[in-house]
N, C-alpha and C. Protein backbone atom coordinates (compact mmCIF):
# COMPACT_ATOMS: atom_id res chain seq x y z
N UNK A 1 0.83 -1.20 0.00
CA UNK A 1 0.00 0.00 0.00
C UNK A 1 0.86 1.25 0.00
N UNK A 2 0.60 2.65 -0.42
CA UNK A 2 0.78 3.48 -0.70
C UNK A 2 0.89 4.09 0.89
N UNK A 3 2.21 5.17 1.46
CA UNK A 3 1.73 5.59 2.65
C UNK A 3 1.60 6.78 2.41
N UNK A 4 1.40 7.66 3.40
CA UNK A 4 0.73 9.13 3.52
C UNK A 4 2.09 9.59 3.30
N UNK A 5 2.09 10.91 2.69
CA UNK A 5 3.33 11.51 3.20
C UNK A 5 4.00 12.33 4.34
N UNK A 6 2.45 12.18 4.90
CA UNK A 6 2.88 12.71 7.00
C UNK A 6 2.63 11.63 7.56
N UNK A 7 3.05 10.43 7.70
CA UNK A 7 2.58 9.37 8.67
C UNK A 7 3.47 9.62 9.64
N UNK A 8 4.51 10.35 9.24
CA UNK A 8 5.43 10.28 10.85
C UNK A 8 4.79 11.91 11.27
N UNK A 9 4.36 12.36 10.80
CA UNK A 9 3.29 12.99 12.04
C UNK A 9 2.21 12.94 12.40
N UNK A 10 1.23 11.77 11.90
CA UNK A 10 -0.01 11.77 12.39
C UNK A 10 -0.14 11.10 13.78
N UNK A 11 -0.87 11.78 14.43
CA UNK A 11 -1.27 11.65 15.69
C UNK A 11 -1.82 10.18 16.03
N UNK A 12 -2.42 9.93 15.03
CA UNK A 12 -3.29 8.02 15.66
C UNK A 12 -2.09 7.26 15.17
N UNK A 13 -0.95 7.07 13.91
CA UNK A 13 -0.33 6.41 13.94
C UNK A 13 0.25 5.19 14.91
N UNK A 14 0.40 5.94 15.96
CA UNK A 14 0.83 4.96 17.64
C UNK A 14 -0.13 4.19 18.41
N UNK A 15 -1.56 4.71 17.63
CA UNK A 15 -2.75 4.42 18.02
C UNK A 15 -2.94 2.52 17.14
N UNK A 16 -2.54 2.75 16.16
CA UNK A 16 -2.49 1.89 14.93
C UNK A 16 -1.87 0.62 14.85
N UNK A 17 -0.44 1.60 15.44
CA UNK A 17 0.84 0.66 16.12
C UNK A 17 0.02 -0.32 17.10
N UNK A 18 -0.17 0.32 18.04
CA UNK A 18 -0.67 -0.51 19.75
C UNK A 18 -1.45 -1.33 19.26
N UNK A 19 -2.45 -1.44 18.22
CA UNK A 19 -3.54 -2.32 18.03
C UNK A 19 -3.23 -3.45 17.23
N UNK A 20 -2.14 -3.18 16.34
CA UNK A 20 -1.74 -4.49 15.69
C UNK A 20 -0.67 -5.18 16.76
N UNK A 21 0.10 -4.68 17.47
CA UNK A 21 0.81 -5.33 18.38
C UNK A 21 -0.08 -6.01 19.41
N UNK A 22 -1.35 -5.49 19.76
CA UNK A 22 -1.99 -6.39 20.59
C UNK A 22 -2.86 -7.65 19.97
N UNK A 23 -3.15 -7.18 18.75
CA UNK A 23 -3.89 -8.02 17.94
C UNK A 23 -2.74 -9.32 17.30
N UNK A 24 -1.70 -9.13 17.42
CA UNK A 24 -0.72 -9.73 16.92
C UNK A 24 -0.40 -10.61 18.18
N UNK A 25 -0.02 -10.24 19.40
CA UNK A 25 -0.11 -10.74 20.75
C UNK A 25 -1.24 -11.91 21.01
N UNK A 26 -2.71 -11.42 20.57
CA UNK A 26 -3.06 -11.84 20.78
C UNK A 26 -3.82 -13.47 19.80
N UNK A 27 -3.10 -13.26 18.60
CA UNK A 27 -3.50 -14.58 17.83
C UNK A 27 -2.27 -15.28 18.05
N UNK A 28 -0.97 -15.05 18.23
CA UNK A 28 0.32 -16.00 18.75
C UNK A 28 0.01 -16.28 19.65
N UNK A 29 -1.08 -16.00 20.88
CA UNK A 29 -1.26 -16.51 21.87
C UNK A 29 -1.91 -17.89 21.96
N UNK A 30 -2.77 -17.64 20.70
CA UNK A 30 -3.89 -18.69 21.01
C UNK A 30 -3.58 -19.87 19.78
N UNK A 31 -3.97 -21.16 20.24
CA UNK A 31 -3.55 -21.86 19.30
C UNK A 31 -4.76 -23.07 18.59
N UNK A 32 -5.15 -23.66 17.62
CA UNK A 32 -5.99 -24.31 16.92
C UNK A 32 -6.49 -25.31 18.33
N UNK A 33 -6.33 -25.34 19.19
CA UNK A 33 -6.36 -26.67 20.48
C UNK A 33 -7.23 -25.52 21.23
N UNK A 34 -6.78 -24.18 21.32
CA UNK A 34 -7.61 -23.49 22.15
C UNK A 34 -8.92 -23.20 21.47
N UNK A 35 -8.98 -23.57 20.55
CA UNK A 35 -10.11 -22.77 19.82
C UNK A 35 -11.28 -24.03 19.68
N UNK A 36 -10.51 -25.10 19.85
CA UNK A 36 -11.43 -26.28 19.70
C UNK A 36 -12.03 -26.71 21.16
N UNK A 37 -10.99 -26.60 21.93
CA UNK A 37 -11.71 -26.65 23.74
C UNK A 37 -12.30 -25.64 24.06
N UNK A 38 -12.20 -23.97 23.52
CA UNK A 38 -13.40 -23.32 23.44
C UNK A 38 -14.75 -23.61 23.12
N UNK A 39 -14.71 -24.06 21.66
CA UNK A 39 -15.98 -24.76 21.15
C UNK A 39 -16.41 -25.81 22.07
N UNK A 40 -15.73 -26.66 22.36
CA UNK A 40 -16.37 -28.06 23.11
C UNK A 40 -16.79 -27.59 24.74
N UNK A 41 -15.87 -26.53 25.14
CA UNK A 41 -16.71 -25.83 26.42
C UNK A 41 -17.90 -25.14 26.20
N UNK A 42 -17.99 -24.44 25.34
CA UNK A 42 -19.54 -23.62 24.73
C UNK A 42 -20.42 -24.78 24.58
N UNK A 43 -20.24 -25.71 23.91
CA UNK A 43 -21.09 -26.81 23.97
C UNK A 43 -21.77 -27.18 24.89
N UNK A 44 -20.70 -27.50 25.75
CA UNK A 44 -21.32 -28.13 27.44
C UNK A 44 -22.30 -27.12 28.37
N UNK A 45 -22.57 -25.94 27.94
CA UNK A 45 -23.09 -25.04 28.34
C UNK A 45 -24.73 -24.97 28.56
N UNK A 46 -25.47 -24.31 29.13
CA UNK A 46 -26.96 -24.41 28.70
C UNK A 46 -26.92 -23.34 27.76
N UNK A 47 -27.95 -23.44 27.12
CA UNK A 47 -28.35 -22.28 25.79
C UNK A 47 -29.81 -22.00 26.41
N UNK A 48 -30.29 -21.21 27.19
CA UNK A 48 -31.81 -20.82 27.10
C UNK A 48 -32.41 -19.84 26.68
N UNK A 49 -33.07 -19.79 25.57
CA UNK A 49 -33.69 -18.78 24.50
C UNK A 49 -35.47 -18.55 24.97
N UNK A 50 -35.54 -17.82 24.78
CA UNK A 50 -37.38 -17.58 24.85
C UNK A 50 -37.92 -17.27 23.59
């Protein structure tokens, strides 16, 4: 992609930064095993709808 030609002064830039570093944090965290014992815990759950 094309960048701005003020990105080193825009103000949210760091804003931008922080969110892919946490978003990045946070999928290396989790792994195909967590996502499946998630599901199988949601399962075991009650579901009550009206």
């Amino acid at each position: 992609p094309e960048y701005c030609a003020r990105c080193t002064e825009c103000v949210t830039r760091k804003v931008w930064s922080d969110l892919q570093d946490a978003m990045l944090g946070v999928l290396e965290a989790k792994t195909l095993q967590d996502l499946v014992d998630d599901f199988v815990k949601g399962q075991k759950t009650a579901n009550y709808q009206i």
